[in-house]
Protein backbone atom coordinates (compact mmCIF):
# COMPACT_ATOMS: atom_id res chain seq x y z
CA UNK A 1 -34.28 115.14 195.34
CA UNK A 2 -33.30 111.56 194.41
CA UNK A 3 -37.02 110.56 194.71
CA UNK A 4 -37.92 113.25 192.32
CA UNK A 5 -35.39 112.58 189.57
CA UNK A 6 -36.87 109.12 189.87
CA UNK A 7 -39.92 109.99 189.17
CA UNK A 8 -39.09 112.14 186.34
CA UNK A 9 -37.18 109.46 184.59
CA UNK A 10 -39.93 107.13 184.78
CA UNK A 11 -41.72 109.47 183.00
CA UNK A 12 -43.94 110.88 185.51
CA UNK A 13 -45.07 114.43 184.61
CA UNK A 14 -43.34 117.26 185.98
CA UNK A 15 -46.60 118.88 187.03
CA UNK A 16 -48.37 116.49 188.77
CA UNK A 17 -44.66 116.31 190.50
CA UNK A 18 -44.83 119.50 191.55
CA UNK A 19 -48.69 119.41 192.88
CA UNK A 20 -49.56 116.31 193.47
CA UNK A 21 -46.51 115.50 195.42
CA UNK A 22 -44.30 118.13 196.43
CA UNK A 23 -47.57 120.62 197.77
CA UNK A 24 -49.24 117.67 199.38
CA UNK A 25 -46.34 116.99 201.03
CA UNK A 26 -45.70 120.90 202.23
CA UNK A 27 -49.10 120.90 203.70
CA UNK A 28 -48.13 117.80 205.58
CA UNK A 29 -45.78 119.37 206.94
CA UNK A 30 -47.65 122.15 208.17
CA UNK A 31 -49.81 119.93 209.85
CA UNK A 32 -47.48 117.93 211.61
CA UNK A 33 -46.50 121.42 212.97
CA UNK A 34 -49.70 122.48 214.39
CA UNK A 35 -49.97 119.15 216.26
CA UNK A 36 -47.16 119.18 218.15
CA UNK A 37 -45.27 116.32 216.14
CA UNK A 38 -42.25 118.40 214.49
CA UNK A 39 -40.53 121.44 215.77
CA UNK A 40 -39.93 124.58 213.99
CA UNK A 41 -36.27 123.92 213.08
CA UNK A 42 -37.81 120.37 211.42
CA UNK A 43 -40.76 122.45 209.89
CA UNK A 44 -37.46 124.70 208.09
CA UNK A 45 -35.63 121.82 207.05
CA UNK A 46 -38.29 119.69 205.40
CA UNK A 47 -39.34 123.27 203.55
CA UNK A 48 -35.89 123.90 202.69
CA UNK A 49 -35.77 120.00 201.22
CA UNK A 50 -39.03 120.49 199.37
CA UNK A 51 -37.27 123.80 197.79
CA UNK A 52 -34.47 122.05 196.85
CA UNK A 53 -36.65 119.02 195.35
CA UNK A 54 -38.46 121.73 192.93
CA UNK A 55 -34.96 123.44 191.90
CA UNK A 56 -33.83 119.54 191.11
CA UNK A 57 -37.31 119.61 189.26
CA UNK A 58 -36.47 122.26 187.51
CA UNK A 59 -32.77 121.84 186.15
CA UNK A 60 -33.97 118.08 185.13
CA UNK A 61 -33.16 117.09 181.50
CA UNK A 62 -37.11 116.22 180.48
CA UNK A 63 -38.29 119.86 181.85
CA UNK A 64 -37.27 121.41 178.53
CA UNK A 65 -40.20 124.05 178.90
CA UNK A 66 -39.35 126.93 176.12
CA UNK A 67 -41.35 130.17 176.23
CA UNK A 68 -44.45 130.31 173.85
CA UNK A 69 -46.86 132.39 175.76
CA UNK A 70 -46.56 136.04 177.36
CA UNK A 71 -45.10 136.99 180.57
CA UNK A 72 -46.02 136.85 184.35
CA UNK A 73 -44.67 138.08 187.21
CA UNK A 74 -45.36 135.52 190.81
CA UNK A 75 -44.42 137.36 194.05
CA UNK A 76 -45.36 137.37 197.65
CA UNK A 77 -47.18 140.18 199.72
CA UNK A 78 -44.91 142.47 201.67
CA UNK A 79 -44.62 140.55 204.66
CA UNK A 80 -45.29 137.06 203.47
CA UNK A 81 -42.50 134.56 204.18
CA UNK A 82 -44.29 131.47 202.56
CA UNK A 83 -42.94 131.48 199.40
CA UNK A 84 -43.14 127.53 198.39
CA UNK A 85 -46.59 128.29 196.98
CA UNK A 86 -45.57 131.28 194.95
CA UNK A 87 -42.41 128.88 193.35
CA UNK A 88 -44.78 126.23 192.45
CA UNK A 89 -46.83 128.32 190.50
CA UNK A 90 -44.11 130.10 189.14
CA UNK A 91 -42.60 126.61 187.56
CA UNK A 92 -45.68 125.23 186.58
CA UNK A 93 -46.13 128.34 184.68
CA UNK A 94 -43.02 127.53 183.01
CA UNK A 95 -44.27 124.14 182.35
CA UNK A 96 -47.42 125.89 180.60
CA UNK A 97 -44.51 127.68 178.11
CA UNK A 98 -45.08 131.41 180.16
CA UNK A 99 -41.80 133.57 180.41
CA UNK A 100 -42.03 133.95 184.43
CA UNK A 101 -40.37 136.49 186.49
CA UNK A 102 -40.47 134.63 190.24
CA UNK A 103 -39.99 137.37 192.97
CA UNK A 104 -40.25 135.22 196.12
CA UNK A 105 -40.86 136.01 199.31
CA UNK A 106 -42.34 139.48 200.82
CA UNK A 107 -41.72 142.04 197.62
CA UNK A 108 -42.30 145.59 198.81
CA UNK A 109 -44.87 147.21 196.56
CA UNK A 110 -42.71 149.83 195.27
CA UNK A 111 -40.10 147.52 194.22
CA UNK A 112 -42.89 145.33 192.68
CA UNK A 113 -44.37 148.06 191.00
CA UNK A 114 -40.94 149.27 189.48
CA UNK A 115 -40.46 145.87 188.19
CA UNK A 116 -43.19 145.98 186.61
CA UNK A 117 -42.65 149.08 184.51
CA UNK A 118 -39.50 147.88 183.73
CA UNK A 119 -41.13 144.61 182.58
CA UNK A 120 -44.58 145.05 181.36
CA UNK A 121 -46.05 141.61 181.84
CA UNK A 122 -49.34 140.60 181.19
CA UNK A 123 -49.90 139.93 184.68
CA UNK A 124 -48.73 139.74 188.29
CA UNK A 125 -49.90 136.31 190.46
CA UNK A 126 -49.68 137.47 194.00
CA UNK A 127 -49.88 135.14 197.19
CA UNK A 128 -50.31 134.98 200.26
CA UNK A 129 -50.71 132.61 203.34
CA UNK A 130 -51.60 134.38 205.71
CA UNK A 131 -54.70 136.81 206.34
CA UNK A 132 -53.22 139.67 208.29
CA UNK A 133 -51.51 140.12 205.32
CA UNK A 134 -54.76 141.37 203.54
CA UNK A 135 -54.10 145.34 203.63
CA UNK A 136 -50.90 145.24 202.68
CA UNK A 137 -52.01 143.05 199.97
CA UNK A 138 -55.35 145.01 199.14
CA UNK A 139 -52.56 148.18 198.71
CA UNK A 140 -50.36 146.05 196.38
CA UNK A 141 -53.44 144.64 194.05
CA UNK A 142 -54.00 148.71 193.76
CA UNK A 143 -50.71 149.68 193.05
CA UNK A 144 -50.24 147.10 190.53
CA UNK A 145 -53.57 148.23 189.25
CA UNK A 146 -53.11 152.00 189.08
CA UNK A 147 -49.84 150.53 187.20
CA UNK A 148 -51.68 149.23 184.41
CA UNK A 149 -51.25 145.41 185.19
CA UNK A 150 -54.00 143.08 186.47
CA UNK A 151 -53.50 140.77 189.52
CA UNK A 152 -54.56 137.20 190.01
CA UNK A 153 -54.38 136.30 193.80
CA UNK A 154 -53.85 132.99 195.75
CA UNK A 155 -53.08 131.78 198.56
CA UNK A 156 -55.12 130.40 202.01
CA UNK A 157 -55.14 134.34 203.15
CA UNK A 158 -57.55 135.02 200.93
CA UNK A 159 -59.97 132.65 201.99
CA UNK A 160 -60.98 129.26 200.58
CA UNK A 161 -63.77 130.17 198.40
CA UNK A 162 -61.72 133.96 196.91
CA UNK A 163 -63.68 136.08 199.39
CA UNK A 164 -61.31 138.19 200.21
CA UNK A 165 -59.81 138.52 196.48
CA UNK A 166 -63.43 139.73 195.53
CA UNK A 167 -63.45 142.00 198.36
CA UNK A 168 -59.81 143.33 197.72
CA UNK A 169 -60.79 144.33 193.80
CA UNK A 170 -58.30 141.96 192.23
CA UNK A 171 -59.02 140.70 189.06
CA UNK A 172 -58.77 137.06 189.21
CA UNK A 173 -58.56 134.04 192.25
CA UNK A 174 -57.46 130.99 191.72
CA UNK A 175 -57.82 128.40 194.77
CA UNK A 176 -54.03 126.56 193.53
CA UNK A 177 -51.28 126.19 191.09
CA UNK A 178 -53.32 124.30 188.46
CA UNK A 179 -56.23 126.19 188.60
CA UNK A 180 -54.31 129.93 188.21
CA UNK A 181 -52.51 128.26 184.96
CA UNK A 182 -55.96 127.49 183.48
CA UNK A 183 -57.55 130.62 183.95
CA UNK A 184 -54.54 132.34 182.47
CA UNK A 185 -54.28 130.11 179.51
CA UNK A 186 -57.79 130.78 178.66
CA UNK A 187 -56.80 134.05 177.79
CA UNK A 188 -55.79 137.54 179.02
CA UNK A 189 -56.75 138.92 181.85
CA UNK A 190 -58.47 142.42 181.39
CA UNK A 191 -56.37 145.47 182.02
CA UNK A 192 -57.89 147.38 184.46
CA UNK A 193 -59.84 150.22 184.25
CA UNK A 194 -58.61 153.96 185.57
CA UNK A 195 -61.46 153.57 187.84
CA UNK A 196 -60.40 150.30 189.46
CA UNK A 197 -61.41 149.86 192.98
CA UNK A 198 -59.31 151.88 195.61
CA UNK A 199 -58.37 151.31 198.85
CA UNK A 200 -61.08 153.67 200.51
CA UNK A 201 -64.20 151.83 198.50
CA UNK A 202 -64.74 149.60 201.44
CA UNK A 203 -67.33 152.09 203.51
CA UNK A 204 -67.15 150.03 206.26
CA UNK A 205 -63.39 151.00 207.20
CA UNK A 206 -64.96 155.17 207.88
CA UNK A 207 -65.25 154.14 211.40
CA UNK A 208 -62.06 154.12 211.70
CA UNK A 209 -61.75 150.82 214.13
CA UNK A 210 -59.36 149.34 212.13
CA UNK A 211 -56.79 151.90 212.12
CA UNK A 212 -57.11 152.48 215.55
CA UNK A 213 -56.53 149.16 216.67
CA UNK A 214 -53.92 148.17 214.15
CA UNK A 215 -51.96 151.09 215.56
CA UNK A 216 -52.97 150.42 219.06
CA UNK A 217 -51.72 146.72 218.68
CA UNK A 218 -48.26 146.98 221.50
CA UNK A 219 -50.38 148.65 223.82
CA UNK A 220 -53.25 146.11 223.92
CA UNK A 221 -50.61 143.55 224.40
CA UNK A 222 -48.89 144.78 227.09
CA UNK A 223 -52.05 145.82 229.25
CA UNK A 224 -53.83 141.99 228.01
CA UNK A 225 -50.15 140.29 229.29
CA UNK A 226 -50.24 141.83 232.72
CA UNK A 227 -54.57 141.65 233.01
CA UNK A 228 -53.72 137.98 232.26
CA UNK A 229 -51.06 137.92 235.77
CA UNK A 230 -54.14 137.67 237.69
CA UNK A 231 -57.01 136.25 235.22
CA UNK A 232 -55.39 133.54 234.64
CA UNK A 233 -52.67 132.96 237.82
CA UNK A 234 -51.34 129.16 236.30
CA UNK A 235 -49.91 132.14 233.75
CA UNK A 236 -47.76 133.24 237.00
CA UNK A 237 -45.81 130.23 237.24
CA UNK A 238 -44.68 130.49 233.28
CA UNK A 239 -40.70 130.34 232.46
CA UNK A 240 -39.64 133.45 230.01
CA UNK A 241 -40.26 131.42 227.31
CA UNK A 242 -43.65 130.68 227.83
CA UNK A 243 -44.26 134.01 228.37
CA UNK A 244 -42.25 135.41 225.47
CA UNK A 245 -44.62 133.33 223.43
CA UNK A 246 -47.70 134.43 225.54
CA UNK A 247 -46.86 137.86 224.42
CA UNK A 248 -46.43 136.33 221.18
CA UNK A 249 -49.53 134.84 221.14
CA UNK A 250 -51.61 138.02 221.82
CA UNK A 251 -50.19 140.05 219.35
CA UNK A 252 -51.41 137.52 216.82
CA UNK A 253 -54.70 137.97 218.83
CA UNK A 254 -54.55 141.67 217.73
CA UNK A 255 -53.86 141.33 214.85
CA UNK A 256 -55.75 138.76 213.32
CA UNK A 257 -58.71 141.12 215.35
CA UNK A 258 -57.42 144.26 213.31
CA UNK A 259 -57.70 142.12 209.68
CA UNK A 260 -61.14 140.90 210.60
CA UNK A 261 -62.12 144.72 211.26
CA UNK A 262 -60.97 145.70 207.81
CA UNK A 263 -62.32 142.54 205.62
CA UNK A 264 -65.33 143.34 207.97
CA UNK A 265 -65.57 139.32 208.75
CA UNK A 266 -65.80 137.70 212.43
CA UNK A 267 -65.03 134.38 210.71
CA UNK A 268 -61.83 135.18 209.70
CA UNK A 269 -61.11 135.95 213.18
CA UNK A 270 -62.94 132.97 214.57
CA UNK A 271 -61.37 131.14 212.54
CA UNK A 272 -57.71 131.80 213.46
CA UNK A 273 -58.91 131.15 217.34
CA UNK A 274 -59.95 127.83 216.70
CA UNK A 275 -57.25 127.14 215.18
CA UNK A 276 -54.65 128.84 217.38
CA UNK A 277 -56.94 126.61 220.29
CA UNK A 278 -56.10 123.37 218.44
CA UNK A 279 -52.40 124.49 218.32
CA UNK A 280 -52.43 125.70 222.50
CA UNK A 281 -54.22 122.06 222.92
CA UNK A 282 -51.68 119.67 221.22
CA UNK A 283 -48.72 121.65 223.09
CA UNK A 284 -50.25 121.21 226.50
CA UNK A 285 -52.02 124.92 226.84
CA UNK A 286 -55.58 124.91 227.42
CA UNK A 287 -57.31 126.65 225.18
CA UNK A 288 -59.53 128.31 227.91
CA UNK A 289 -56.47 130.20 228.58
CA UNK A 290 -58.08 132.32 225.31
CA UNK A 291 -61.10 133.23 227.07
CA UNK A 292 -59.65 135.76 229.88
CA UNK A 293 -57.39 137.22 226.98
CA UNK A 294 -60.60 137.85 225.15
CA UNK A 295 -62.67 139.51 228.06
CA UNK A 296 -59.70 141.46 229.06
CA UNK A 297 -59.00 142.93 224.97
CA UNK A 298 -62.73 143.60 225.04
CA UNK A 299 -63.01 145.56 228.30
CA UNK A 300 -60.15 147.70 226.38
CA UNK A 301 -61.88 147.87 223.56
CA UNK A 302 -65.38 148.69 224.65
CA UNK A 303 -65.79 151.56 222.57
CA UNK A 304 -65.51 150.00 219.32
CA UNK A 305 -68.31 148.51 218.57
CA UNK A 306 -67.40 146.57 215.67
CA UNK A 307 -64.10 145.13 217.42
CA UNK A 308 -66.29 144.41 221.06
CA UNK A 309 -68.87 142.11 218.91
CA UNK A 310 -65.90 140.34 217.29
CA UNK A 311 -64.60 139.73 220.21
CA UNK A 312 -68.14 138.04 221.69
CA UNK A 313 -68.29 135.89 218.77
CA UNK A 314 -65.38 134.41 218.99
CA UNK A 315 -65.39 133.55 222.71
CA UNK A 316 -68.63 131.62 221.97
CA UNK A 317 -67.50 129.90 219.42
CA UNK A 318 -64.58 128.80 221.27
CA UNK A 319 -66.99 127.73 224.45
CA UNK A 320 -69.55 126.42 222.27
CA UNK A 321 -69.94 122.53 222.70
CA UNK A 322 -68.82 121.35 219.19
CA UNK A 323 -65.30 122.23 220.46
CA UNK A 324 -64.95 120.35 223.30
CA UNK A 325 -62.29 118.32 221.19
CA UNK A 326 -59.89 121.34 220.79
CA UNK A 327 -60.01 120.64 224.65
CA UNK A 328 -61.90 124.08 225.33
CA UNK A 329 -64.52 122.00 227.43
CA UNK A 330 -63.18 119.15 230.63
């Protein structure tokens, strides 16, 4: 906090405070995570420190921003606990002169959308960090919608290039802070249309895999956890705790399978293995300890055809040679 008053005084913009130094150093953060280097209760504390650095941000006498524009509304998906991103656009949008209701972390949709007919703002900013939030968020960008209000998304859940925005109907994506502030100073976004997308335009969802498997998510993990007993016997010699997070583990499994099933994208799900490989690796798990979990979901999940070739994708990609530094390959 010291560091940032600092900074302020010396006249360094409160912007390029917030997103040049602050985010950077929340994504460090995250990083130091996934390798291994910091534990969860330091991953809280430096978050908790960074939060604390933008409220000193924001009560500091050169942020005198006054309202000029219209009003937004920043709040997280149902279900979404990262809310640093969210506050950082939220201020910076203050910087910019918009009045700014911030919501924080996980906002039901109903309460969201009675906020917003309370409110009326010009728009709602949702994020999100992570992708199996997508339904609940593709059911909140509708809401808001059938509410009158359009919705600008970010967040890394929706993909690094907006796919999943585009997919999801909402009306704008912006890949950060700066970039959302832009696009909304450059004018209103469009309200939508009665016929906005619903949730039941993606065709691909009538097969119903999705539902299925989303539903069928505690029984998959408790058959793939006792499967694993004798696929993988080092898994016999586990303390509760490494089991409690092997269980864990595979009901992220399902559930990032269940997301990629209803955005209708193996990458999304090969994606979160090779990371969640990386993370296995710097803790001391081999990441070939994925592969039986894998063959054992898919032999439950033969009759799904969509879900089965998932599946086979991502155990090559996480045996292909490329990997061999996520330690897949000895």
């Amino acid at each position: 906090m010291a560091v940032v008053r600092r900074a302020l005084d010396a006249g360094l913009d409160a912007e390029s405070v917030l997103l040049d130094v602050i985010a950077p150093v929340q994504g460090q953060v995250g990083e130091e995570w996934a390798a291994n280097r910091i534990t969860v209760a330091q991953e809280h504390a430096a978050t908790a420190i960074n939060d604390r650095a933008v409220a000193a941000l924001a009560r500091h006498p050169s942020v005198r921003a006054t309202p000029t524009r219209g009003r937004i509304t920043v709040a997280c998906v149902d279900g979404e606990w990262h809310a640093l991103p969210a506050r950082l656009l939220a201020e910076v949008l203050k910087l910019r002169g918009w009045h700014v209701d911030y919501l924080g972390a996980q906002v039901p949709a109903p309460h969201l959308i009675a906020h917003l007919h309370r409110t009326g703002p010009d728009a709602v900013a949702l994020s999100s960090s992570i992708a199996t939030r997508l339904p609940t968020a593709h059911a909140t960008i509708t809401a808001c919608q059938a509410a009158g209000t359009p919705v600008l998304v970010g967040g890394a859940a929706f993909g690094p290039d907006g796919r999943y925005a585009r997919l999801l109907g909402a009306d704008a994506w912006a890949p950060d802070a700066r970039a959302a502030a832009d696009d909304l100073a450059r004018g209103p976004l469009p309200r939508p249309q009665p016929d906005h997308q619903a949730i039941d335009d993606l065709p691909h969802l009538a097969d119903q895999e999705y539902t299925l498997v989303a539903r069928s998510r505690p029984h998959l993990v408790r058959v793939v956890f006792t499967g694993l007993q004798d696929a993988y016997p080092a898994m016999r010699d586990y303390s509760d705790l490494q089991r409690e997070h092997t269980a864990e583990d595979l009901s992220r499994i399902v559930e990032f399978l269940a997301t990629a099933l209803y955005t209708d994208d193996e990458e999304l799900f090969c994606g979160f293995l090779l990371w969640t490989a990386d993370v296995l690796n710097a803790r001391g798990v081999p990441a070939r300890s994925l592969l039986p979990a894998l063959a054992l979901l898919g032999r439950e999940l033969k009759d799904f055809p969509r879900a089965a070739g998932i599946l086979r994708s991502g155990a090559d990609r996480l045996t292909s040679a490329p990997l061999t530094a996520a330690g897949i390959a000895e």
